[in-house]
C-alpha atoms as a PDB file:
ATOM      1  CA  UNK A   1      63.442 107.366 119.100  1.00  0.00           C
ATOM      2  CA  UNK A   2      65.715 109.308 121.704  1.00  0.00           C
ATOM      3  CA  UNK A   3      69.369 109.089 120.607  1.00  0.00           C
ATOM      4  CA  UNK A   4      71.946 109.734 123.258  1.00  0.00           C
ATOM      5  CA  UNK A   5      75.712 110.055 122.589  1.00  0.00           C
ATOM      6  CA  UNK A   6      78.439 108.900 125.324  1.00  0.00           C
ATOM      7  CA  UNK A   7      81.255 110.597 123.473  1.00  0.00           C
ATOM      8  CA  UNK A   8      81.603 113.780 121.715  1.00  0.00           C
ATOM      9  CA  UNK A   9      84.098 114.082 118.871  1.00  0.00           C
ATOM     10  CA  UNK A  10      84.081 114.600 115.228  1.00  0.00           C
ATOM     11  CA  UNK A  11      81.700 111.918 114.196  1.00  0.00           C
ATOM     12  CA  UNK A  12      78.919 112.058 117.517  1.00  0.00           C
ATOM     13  CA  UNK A  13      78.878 115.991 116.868  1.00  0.00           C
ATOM     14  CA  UNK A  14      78.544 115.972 113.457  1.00  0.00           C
ATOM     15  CA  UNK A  15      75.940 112.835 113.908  1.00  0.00           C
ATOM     16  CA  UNK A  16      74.106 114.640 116.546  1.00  0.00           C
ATOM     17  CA  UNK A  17      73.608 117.771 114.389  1.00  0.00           C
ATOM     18  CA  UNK A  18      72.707 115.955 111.497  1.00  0.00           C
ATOM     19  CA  UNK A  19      70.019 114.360 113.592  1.00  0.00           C
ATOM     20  CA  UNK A  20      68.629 117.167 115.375  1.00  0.00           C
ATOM     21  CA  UNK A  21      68.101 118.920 112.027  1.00  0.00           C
ATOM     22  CA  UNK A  22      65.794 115.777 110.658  1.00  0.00           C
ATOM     23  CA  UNK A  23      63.668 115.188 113.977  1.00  0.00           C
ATOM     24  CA  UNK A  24      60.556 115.301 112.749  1.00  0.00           C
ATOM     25  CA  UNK A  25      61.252 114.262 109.064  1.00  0.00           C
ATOM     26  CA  UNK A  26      62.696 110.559 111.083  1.00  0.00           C
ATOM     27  CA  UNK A  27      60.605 110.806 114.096  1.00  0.00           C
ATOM     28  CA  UNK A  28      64.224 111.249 116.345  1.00  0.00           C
ATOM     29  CA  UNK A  29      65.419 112.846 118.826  1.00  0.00           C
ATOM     30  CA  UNK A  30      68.836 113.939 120.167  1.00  0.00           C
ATOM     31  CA  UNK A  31      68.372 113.283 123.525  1.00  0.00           C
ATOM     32  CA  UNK A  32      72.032 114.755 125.017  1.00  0.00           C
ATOM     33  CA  UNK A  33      75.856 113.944 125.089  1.00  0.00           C
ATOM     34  CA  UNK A  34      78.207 112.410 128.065  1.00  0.00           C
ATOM     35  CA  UNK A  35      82.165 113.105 127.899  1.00  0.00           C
ATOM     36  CA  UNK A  36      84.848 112.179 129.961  1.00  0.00           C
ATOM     37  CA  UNK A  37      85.704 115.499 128.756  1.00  0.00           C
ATOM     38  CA  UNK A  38      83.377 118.020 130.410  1.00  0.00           C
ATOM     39  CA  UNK A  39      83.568 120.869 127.925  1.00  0.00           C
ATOM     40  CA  UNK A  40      83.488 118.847 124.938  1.00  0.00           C
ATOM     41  CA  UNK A  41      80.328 117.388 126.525  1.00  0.00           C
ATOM     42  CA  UNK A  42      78.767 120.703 126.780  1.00  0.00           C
ATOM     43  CA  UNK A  43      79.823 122.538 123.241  1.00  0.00           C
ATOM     44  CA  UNK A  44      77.926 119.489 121.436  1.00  0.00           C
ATOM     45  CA  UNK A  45      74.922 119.766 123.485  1.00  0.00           C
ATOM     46  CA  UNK A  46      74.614 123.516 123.490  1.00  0.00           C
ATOM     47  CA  UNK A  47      75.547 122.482 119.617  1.00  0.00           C
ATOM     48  CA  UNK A  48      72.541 120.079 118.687  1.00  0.00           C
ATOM     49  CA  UNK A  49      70.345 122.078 121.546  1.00  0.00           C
ATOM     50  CA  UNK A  50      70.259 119.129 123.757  1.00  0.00           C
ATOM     51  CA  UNK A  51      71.295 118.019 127.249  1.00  0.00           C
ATOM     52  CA  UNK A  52      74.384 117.263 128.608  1.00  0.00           C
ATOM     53  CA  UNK A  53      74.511 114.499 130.888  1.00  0.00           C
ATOM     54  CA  UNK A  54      76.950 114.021 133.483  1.00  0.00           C
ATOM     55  CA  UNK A  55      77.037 110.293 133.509  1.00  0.00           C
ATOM     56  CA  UNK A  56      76.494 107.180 131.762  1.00  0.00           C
ATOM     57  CA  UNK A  57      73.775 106.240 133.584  1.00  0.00           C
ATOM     58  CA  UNK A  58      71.918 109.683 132.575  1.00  0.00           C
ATOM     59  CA  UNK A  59      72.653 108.929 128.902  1.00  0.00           C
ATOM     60  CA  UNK A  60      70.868 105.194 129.223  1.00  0.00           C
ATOM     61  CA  UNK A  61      68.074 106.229 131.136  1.00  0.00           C
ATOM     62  CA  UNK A  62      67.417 109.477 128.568  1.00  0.00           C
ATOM     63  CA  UNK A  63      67.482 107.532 125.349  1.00  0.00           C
ATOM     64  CA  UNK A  64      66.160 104.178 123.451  1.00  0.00           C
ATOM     65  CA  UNK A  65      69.655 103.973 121.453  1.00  0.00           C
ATOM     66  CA  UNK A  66      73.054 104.904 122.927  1.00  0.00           C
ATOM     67  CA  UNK A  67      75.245 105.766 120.253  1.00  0.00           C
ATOM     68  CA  UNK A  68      79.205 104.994 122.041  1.00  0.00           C
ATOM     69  CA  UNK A  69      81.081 107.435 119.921  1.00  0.00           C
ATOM     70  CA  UNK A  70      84.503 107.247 121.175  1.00  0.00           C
ATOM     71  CA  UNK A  71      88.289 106.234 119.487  1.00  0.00           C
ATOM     72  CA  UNK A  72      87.430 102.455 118.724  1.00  0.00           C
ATOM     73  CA  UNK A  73      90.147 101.460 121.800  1.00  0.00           C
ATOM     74  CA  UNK A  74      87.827 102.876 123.979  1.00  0.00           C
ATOM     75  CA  UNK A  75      84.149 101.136 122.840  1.00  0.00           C
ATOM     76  CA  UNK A  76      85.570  97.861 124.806  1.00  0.00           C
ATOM     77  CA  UNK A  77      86.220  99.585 128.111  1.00  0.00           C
ATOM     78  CA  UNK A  78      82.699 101.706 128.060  1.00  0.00           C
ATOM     79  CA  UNK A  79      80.771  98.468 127.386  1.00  0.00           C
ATOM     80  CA  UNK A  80      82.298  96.943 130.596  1.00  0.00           C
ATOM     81  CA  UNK A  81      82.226 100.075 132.865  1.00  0.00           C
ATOM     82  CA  UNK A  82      78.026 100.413 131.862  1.00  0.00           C
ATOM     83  CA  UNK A  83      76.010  99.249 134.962  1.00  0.00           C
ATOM     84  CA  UNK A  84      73.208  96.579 132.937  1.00  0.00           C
ATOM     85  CA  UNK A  85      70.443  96.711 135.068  1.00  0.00           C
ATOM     86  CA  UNK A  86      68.752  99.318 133.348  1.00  0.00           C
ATOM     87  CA  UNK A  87      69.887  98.336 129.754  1.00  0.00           C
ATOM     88  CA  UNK A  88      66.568  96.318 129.013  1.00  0.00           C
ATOM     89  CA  UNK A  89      64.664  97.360 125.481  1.00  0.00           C
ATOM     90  CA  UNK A  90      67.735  99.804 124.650  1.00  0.00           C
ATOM     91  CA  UNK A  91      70.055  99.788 121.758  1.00  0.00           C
ATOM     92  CA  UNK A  92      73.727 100.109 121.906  1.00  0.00           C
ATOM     93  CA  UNK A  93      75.719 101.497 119.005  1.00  0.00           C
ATOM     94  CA  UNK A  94      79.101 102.601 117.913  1.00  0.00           C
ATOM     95  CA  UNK A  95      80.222 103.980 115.325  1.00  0.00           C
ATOM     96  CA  UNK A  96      83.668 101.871 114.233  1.00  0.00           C
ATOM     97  CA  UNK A  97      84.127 100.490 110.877  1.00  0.00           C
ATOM     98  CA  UNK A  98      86.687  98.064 111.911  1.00  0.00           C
ATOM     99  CA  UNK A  99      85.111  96.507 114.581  1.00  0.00           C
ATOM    100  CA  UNK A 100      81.202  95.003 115.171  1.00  0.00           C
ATOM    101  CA  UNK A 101      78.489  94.837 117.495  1.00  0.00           C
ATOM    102  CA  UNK A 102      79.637  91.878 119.292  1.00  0.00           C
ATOM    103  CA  UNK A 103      82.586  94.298 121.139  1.00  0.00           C
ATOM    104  CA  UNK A 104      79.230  94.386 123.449  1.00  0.00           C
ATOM    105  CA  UNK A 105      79.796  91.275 124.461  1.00  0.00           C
ATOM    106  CA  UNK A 106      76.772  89.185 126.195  1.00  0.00           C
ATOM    107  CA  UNK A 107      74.739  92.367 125.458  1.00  0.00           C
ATOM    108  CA  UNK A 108      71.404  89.277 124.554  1.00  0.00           C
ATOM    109  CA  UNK A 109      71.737  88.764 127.895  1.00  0.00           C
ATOM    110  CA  UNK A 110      70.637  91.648 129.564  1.00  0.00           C
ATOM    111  CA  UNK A 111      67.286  91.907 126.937  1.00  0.00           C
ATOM    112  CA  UNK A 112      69.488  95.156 124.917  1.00  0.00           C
ATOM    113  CA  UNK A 113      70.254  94.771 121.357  1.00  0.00           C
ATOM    114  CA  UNK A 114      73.606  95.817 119.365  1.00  0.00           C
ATOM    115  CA  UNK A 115      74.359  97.227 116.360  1.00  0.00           C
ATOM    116  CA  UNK A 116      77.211  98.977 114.702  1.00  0.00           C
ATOM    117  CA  UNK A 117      76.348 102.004 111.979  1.00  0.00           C
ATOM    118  CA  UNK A 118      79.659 103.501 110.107  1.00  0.00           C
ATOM    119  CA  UNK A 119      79.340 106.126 107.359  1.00  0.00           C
ATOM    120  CA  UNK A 120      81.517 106.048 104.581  1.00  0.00           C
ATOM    121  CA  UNK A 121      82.415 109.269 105.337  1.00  0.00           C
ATOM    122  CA  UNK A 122      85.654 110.895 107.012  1.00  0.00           C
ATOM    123  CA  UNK A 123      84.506 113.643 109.675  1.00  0.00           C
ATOM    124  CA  UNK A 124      87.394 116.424 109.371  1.00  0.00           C
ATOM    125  CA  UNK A 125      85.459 118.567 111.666  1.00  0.00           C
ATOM    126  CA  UNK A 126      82.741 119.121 114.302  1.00  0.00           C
ATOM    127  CA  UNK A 127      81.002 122.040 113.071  1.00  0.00           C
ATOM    128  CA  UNK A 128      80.178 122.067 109.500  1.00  0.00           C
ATOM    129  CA  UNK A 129      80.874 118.271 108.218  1.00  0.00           C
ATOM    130  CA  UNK A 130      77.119 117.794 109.191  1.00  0.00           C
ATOM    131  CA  UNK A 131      75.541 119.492 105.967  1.00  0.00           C
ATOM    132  CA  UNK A 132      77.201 116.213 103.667  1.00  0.00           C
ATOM    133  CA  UNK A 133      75.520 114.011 105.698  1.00  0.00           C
ATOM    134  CA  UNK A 134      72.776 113.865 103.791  1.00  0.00           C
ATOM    135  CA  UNK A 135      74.648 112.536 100.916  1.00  0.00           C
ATOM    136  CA  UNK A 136      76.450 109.726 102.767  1.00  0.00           C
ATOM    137  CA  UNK A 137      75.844 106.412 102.855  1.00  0.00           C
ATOM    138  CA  UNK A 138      75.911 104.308 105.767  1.00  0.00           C
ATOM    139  CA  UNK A 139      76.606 100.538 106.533  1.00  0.00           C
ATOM    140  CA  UNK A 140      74.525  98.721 109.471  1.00  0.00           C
ATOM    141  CA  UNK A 141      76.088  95.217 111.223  1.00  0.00           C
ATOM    142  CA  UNK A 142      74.174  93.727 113.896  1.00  0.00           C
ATOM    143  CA  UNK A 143      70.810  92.236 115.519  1.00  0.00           C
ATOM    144  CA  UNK A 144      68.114  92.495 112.984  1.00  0.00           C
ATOM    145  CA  UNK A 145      65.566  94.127 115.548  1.00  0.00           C
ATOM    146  CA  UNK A 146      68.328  97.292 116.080  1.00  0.00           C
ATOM    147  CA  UNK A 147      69.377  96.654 111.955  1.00  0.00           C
ATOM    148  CA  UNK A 148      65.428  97.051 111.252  1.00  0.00           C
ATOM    149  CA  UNK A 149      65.068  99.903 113.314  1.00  0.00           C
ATOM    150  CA  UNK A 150      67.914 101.684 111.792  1.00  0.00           C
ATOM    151  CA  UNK A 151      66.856 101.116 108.473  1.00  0.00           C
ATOM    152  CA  UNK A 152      64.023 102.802 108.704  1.00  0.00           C
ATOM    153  CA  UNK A 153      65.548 105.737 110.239  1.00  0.00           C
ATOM    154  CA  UNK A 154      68.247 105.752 107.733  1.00  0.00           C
ATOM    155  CA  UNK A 155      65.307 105.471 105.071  1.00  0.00           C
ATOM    156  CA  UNK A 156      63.313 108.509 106.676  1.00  0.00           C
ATOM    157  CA  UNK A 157      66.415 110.564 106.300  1.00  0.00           C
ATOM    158  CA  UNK A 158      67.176 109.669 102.794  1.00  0.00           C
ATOM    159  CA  UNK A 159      70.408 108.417 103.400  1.00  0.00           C
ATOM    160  CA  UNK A 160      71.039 104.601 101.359  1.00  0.00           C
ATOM    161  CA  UNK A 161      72.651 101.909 103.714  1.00  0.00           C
ATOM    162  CA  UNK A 162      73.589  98.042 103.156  1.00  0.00           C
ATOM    163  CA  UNK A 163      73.734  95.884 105.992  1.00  0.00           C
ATOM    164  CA  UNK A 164      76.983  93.529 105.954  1.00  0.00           C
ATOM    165  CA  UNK A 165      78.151  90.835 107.714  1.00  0.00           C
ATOM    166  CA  UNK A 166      79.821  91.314 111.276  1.00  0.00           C
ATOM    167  CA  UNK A 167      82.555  88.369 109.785  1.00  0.00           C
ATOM    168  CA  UNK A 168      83.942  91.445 106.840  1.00  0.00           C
ATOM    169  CA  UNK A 169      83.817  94.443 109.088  1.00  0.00           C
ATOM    170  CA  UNK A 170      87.860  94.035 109.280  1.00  0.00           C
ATOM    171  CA  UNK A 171      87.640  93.532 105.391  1.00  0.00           C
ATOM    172  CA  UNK A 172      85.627  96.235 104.602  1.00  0.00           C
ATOM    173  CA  UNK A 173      87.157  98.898 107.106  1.00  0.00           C
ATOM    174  CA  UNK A 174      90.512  97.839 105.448  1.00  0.00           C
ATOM    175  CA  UNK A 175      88.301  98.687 101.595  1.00  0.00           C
ATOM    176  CA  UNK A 176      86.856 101.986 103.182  1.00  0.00           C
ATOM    177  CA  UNK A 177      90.543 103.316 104.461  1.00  0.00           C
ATOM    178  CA  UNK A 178      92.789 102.268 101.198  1.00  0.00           C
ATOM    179  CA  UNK A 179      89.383 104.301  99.387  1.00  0.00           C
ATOM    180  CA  UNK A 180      90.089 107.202 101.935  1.00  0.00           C
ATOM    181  CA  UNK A 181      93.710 107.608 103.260  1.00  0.00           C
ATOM    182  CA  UNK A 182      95.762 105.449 100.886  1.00  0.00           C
ATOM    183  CA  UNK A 183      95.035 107.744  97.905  1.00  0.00           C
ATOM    184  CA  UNK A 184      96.568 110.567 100.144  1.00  0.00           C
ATOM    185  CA  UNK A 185      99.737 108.726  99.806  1.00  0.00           C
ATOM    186  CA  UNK A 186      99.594 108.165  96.568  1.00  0.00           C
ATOM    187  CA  UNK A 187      98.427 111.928  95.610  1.00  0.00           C
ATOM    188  CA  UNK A 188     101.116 112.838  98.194  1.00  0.00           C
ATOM    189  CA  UNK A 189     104.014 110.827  95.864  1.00  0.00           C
ATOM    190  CA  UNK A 190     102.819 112.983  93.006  1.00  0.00           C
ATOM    191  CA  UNK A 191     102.739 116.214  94.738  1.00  0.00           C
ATOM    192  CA  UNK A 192     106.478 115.226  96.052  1.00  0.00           C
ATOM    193  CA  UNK A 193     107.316 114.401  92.909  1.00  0.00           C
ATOM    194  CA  UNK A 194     105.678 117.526  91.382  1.00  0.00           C
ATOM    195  CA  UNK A 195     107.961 120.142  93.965  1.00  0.00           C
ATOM    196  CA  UNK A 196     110.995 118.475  91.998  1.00  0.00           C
ATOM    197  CA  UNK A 197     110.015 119.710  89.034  1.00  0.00           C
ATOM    198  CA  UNK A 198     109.917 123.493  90.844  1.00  0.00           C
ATOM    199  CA  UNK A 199     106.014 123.465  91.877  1.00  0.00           C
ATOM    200  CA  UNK A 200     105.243 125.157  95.159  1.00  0.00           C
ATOM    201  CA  UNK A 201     103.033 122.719  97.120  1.00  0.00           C
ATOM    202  CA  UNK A 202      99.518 125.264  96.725  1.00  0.00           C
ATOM    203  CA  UNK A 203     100.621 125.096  92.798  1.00  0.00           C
ATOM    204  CA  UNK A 204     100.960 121.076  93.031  1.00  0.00           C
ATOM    205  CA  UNK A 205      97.320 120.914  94.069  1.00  0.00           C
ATOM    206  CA  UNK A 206      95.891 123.374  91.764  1.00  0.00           C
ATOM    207  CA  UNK A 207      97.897 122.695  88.598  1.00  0.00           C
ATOM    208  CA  UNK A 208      96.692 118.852  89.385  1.00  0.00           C
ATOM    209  CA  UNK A 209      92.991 119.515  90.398  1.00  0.00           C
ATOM    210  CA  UNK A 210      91.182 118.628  87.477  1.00  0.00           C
ATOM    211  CA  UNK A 211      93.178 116.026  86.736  1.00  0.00           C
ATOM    212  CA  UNK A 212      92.522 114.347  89.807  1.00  0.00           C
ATOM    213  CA  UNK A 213      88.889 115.335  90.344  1.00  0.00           C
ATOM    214  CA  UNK A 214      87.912 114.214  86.767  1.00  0.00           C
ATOM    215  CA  UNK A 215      89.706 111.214  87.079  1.00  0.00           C
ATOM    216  CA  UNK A 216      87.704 110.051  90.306  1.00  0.00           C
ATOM    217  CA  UNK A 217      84.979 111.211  88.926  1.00  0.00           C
ATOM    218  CA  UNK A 218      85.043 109.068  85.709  1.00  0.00           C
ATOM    219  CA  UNK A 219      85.216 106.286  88.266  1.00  0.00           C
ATOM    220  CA  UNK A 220      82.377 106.900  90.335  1.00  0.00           C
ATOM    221  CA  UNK A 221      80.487 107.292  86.739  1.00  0.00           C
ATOM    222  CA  UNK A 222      81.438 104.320  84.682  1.00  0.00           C
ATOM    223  CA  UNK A 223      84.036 102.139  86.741  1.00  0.00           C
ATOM    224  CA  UNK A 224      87.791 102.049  86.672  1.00  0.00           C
ATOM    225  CA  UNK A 225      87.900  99.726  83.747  1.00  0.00           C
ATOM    226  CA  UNK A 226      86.327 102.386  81.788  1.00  0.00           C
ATOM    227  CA  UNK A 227      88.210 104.976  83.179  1.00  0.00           C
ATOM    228  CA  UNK A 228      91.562 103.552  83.083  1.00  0.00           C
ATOM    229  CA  UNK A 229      94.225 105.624  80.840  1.00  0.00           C
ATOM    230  CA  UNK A 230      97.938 105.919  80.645  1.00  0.00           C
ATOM    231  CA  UNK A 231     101.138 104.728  79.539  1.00  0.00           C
ATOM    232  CA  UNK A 232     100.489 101.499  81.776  1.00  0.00           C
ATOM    233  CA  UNK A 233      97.062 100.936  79.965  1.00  0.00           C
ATOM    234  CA  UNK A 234      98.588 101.695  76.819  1.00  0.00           C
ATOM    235  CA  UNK A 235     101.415  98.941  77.083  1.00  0.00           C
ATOM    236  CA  UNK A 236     104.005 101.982  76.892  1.00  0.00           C
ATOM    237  CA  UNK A 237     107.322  99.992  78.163  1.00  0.00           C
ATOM    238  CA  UNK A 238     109.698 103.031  77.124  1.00  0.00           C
ATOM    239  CA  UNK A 239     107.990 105.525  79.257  1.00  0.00           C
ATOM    240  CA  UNK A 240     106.926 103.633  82.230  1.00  0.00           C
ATOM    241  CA  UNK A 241     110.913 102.752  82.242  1.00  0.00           C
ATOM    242  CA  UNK A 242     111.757 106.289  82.256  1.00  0.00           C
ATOM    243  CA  UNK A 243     109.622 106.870  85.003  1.00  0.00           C
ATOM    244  CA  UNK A 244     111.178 104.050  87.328  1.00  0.00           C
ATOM    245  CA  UNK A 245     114.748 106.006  86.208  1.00  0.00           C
ATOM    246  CA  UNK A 246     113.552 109.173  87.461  1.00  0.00           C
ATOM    247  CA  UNK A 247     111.428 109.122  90.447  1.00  0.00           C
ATOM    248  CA  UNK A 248     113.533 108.122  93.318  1.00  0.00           C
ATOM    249  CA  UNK A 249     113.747 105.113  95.448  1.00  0.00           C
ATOM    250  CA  UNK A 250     111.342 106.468  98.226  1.00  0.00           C
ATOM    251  CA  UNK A 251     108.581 106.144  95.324  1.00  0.00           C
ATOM    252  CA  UNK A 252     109.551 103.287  93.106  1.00  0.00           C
ATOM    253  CA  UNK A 253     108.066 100.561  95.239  1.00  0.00           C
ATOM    254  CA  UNK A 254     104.683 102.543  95.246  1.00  0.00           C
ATOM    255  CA  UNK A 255     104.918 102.953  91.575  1.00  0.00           C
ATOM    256  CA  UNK A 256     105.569  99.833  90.820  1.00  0.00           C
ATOM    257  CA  UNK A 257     103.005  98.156  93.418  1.00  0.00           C
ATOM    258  CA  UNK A 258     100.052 100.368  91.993  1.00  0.00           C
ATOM    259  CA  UNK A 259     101.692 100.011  88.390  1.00  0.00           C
ATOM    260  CA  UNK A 260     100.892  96.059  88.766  1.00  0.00           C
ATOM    261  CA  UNK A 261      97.611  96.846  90.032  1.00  0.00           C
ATOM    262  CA  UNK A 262      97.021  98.522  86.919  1.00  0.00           C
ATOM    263  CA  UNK A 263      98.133  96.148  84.675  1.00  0.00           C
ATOM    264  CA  UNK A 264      95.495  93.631  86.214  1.00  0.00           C
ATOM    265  CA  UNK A 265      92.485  96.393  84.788  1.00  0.00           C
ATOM    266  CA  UNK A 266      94.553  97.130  81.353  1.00  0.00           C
ATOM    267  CA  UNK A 267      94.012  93.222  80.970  1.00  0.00           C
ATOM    268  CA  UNK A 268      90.395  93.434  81.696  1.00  0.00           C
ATOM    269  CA  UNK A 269      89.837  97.081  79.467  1.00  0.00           C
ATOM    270  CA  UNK A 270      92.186  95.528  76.813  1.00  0.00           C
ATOM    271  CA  UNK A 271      92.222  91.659  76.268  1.00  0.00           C
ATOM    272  CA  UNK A 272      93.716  91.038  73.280  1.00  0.00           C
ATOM    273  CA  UNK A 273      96.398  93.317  74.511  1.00  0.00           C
ATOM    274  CA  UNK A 274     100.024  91.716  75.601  1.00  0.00           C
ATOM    275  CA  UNK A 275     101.304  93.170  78.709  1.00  0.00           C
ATOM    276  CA  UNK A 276     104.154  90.631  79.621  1.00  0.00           C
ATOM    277  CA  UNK A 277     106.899  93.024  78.438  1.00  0.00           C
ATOM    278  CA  UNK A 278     105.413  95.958  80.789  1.00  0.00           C
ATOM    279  CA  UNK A 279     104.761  93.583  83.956  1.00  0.00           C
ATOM    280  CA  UNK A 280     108.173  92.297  83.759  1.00  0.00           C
ATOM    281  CA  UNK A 281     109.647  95.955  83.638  1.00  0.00           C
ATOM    282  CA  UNK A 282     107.355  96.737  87.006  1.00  0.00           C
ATOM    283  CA  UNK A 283     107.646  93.421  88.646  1.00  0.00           C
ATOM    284  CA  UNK A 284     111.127  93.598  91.210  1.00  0.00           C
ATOM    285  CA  UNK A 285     110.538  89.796  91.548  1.00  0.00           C
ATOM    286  CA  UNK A 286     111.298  89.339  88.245  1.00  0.00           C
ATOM    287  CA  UNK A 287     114.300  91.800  87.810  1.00  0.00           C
END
């Protein structure tokens, strides 16, 4: 299969590289980039050692799958602006978690196939993000010849994937981002909180690094039921009160939003424990 890419950020780089390094293993091949952006064009071909294409059209008529990986805004208006009388037989892809295949609307039509691939993965760069790809997993939404196909690739690779429905892709982006950036904000409320207490923001991270990392990784391992400790878990009322005296309105409502969340697992960790006195100290509604 020849794999061309009409974008070239974080993701098609890092994609492209990732490729080009398992050619033969999954029978692929990185066939070249397009960019509205010249340059960036250029540095990822010259990056995976394949061509750079100055149009669309090029891309299509290089490569069996066409891999649009561009800002999601943009997947819409690339779709539209593709000439489909040469589409026939090929597979069109992006890469969007939020959105699926059918943003290539009528695509059955013109005898192409769809399919949207998303790695649960955040790209922070193009040039060395590509050696943890082989550890990532990937989710595949679409028509089951192009889900089929990528399967296999996936499977030649050794990456896992799980094909989901095109009606959760909302749902599950939504999962994927409170998984990824909304435990930044929460970290970051600690780490605020933390420089009160005379940290420096390099001694926040490291003083708090094992705490954190062991933590998440008792949850990957064994589930947050199981992992679950703390004054909240522990039904401590007197604490968790002194915390909500202390902390500041700009992090109250987060504490006491993720504090309820927490309660929910205590239940499940601790059933024959009684939690009403805590929940009513966290729960404004109730105040």
């Amino acid at each position: 299969m020849k794999i061309g890419f009409i974008g070239a950020g974080k993701a098609g780089c890092s994609l492209g590289k990732y490729f080009s390094g398992k050619a033969k293993q999954a029978q692929i091949q990185v066939s070249g980039y397009y960019s509205l952006i010249e340059e960036e064009a250029r540095w990822a071909a010259a990056f995976t050692n394949s061509m750079y294409f100055e149009s669309i059209e090029e891309v299509i008529v290089a490569s069996d799958t066409i891999i649009v990986s561009t800002p999601d805004g943009a997947i819409k208006n690339v779709w539209e602006t593709i000439k489909k009388d040469n589409i026939k037989g090929k597979v069109f892809c992006h890469l969007s978690g939020s959105l699926s295949s059918d943003v290539f609307s009528g695509i059955e039509e013109y005898g192409a196939y769809s399919i949207s691939i998303h790695p649960m993965f955040a790209f922070s760069d193009k040039e060395s993000v590509y050696t943890q790809l082989k550890d990532v997993r990937f989710t595949l939404e679409g028509d089951c010849y192009a889900v089929s196909l990528w399967k296999n690739v996936f499977v030649k690779l050794g990456n896992e994937v799980i094909e989901i429905s095109k009606d959760v892709k909302p749902k599950y982006h939504a999962a994927a981002s409170m998984l990824s950036n909304h435990v930044v904000a929460v970290l970051n409320a600690g780490y605020h909180l933390l420089a009160e207490c005379g940290f420096s923001d390099e001694e926040a991270r490291q003083f708090s690094k094992m705490l954190v990392s062991n933590n998440i990784e008792h949850v990957m391992d064994t589930g947050c039921v199981d992992a679950l400790t703390g004054p909240i878990e522990r039904g401590d009322v007197v604490t968790v009160k002194k915390h909500l005296e202390v902390i500041g309105k700009d992090i109250e409502d987060l504490y006491r939003t993720c504090g309820l969340e927490l309660v929910k697992i205590a239940k499940m960790k601790n059933p024959n424990r009684n939690y009403v006195e805590i929940e009513e100290v966290l729960d404004k509604e109730r105040i």
